[in-house]
Protein backbone atom coordinates (compact mmCIF):
# COMPACT_ATOMS: atom_id res chain seq x y z
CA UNK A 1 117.00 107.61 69.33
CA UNK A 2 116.80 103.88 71.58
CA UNK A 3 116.89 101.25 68.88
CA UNK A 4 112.96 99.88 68.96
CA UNK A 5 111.12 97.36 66.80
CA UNK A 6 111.04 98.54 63.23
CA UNK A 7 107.53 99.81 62.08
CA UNK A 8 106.23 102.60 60.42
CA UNK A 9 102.75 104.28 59.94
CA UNK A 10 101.33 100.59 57.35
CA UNK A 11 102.26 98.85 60.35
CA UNK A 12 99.33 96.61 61.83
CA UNK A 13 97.68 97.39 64.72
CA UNK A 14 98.70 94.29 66.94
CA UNK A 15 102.31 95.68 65.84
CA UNK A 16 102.12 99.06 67.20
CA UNK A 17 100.98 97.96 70.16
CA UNK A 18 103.46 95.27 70.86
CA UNK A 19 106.61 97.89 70.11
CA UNK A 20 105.16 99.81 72.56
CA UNK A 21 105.12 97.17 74.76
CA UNK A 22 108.36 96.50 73.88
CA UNK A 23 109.98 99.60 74.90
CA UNK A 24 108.69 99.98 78.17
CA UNK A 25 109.76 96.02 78.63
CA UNK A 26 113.29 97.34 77.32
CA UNK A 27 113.84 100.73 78.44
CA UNK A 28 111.20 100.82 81.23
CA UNK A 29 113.63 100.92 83.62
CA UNK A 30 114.82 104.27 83.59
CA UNK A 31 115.00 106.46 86.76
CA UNK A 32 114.35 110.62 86.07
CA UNK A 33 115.03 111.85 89.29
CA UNK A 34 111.94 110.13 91.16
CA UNK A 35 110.91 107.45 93.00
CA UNK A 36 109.80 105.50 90.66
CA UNK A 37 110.49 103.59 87.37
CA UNK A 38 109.43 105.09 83.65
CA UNK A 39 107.17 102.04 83.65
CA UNK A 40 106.00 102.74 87.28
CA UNK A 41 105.15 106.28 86.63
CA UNK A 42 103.22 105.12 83.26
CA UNK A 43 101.02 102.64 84.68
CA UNK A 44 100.17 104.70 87.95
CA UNK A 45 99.46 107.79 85.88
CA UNK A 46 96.99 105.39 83.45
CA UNK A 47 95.77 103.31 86.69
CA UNK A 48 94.55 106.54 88.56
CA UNK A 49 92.79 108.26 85.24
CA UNK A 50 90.74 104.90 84.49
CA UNK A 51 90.07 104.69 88.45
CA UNK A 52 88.61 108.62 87.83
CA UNK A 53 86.20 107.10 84.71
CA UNK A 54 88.24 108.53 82.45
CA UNK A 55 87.92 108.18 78.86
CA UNK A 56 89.90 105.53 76.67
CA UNK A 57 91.97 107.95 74.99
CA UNK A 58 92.70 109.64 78.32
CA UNK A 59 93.86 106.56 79.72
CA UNK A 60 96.18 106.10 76.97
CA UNK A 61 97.83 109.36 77.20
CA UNK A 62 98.48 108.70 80.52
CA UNK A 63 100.13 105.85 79.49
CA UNK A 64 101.90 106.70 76.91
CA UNK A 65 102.36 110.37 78.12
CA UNK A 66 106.48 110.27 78.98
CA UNK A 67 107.34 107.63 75.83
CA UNK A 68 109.74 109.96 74.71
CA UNK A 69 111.73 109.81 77.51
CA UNK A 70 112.65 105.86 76.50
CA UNK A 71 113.44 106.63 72.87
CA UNK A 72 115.81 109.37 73.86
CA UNK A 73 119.25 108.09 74.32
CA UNK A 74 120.46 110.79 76.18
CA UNK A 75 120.77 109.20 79.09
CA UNK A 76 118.57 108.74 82.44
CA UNK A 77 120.59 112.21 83.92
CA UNK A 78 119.84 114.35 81.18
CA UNK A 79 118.20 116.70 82.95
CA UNK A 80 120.20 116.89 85.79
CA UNK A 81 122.64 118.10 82.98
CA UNK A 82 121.12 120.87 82.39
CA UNK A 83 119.74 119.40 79.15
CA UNK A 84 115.99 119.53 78.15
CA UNK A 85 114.90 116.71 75.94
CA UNK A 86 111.89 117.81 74.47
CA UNK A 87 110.49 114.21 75.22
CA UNK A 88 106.79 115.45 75.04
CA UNK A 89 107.56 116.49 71.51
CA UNK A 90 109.31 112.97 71.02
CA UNK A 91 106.55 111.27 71.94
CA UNK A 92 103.77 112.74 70.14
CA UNK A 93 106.04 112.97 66.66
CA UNK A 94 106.13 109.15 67.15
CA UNK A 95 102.60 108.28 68.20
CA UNK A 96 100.58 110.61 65.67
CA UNK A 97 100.26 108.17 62.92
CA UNK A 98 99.30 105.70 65.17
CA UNK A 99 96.83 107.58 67.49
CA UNK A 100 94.21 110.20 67.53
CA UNK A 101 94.45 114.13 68.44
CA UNK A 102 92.61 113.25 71.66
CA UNK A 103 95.60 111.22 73.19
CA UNK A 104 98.57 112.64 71.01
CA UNK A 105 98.06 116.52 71.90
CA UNK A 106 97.72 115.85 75.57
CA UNK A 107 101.20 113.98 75.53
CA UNK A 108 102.60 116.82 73.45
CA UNK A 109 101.15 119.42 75.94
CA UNK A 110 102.04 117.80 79.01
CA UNK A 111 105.03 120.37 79.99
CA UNK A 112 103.01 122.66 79.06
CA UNK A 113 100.41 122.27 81.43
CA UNK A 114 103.23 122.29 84.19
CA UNK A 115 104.29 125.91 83.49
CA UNK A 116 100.91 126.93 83.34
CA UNK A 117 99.55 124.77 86.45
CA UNK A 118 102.69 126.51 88.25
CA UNK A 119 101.04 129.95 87.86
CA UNK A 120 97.41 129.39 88.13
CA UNK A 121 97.30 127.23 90.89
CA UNK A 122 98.94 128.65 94.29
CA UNK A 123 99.59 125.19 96.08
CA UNK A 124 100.55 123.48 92.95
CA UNK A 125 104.60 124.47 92.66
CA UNK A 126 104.93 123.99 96.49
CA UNK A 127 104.31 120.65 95.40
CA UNK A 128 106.53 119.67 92.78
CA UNK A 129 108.54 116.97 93.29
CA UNK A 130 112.66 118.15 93.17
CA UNK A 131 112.77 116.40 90.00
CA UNK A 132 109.75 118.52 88.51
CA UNK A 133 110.61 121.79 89.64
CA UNK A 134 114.06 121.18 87.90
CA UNK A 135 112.84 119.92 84.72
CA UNK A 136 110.14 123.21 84.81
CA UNK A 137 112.88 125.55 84.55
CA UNK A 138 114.66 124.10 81.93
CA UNK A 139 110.89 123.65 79.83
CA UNK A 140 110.75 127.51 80.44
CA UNK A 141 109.48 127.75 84.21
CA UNK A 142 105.86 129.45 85.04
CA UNK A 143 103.89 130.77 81.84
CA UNK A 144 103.64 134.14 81.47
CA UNK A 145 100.15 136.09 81.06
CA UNK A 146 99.93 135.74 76.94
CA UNK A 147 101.22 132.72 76.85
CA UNK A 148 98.18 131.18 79.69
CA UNK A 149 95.79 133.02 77.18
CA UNK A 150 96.61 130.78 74.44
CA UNK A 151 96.97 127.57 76.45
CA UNK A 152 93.37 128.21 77.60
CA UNK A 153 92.45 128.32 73.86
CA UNK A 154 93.48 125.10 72.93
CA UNK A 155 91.36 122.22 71.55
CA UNK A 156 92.49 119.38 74.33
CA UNK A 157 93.93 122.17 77.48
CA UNK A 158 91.55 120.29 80.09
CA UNK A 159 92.84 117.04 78.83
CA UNK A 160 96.46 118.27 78.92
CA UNK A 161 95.83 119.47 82.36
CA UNK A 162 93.99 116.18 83.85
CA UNK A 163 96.95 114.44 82.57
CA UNK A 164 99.68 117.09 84.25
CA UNK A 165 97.72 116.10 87.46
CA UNK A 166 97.61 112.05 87.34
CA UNK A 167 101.71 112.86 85.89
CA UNK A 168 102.24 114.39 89.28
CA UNK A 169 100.29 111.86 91.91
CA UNK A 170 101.78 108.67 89.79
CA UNK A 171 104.83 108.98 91.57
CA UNK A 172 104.25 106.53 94.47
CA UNK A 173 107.17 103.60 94.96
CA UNK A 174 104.90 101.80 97.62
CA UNK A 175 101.58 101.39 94.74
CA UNK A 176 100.92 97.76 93.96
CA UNK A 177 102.60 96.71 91.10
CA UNK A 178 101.26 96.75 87.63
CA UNK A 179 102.59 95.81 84.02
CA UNK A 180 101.94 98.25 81.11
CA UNK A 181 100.00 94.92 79.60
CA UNK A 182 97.31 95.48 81.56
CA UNK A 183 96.17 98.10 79.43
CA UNK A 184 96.22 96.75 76.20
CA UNK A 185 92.55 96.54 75.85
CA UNK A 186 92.81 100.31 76.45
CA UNK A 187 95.35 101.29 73.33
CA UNK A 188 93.46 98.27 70.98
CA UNK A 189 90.01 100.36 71.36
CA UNK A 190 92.02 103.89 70.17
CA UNK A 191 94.76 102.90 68.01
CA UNK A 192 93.90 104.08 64.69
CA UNK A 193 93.14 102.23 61.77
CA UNK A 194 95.92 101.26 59.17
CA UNK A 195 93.70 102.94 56.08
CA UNK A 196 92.99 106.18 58.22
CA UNK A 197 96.40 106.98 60.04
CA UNK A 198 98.19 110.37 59.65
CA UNK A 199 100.93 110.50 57.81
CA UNK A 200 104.16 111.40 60.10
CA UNK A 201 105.00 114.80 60.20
């Protein structure tokens, strides 16, 4: 895993948020096959669900939604290596003491909501980026019938979904520039207390 500031789930607030800060300053970066920079993607995604009147924690995930990809170190290729970092799993094992279900299942289900969005929506594959339809069959391509059925079932499916949507439009290397600071304000209002985190898993 990248090397990041050291804190753990009796870390305060203010520090949570500035090592996340401090990744996407450090390891922000990163190309993965599109257009557009780690941090680019992050903000866009985040920028177009508060544009929609989106909720806080909705905003966050969108955010925060591909942090696993800069605490990987498995390099910005990986998946044209035929490797599949599990980054949405990444990124929710690290941000679930720190954050609520509402933003940290939505991250996790993220790839999920690909496979199924590739089945149940007829234009939506045709418009995967090269990138995306690569990484989709090495997450396990299209779901299949039983596997939608469950998805459905979920607790936070249409948030997962919203955020597969604003993950696919925040892709665009000609949007005005924004830092991941600008949201602060966003992750300070849903960050979760010290005395009521989760313990990690």
């Amino acid at each position: 895993m990248t090397a990041i500031a050291s804190i753990d789930h009796t870390s305060s607030s203010a520090a949570v948020i500035d090592a996340i800060f401090d990744v996407f300053a450090r390891f922000g970066d990163k190309l993965y096959g599109e257009a557009v920079t780690e941090r680019m993607h992050a903000v866009q995604c985040a920028a177009l669900a508060e544009a929609d009147g989106c909720p806080p924690t909705l905003v966050a995930a969108c955010l925060l939604h591909d942090i696993g990809h800069l605490l990987h170190d498995l390099g910005e290729d990986v998946a044209e290596r035929g490797i599949d970092a599990r980054h949405e799993d990444q990124g929710e094992a690290w941000l679930r003491p720190f954050f609520p279900p509402e933003i940290t299942e939505p991250v996790r289900l993220h790839v999920e909501s690909k496979r199924y969005l590739a089945v149940v929506d007829p234009e939506y594959r045709a418009r995967l980026s090269p990138a995306s339809e690569r990484s989709l069959m090495l997450q396990g391509g299209p779901m299949h019938a039983q596997e939608i059925a469950t998805f459905q079932r979920g607790a936070h499916f249409e948030d997962a979904v919203r955020l597969r949507r604003y993950d696919d439009s925040g892709k665009d290397p000609q949007a005005s520039a924004i830092e991941p600071e600008r949201f602060r304000p966003v992750l300070e209002s849903v960050i979760v207390p010290e005395d009521l985190r989760r313990l990690p898993a």
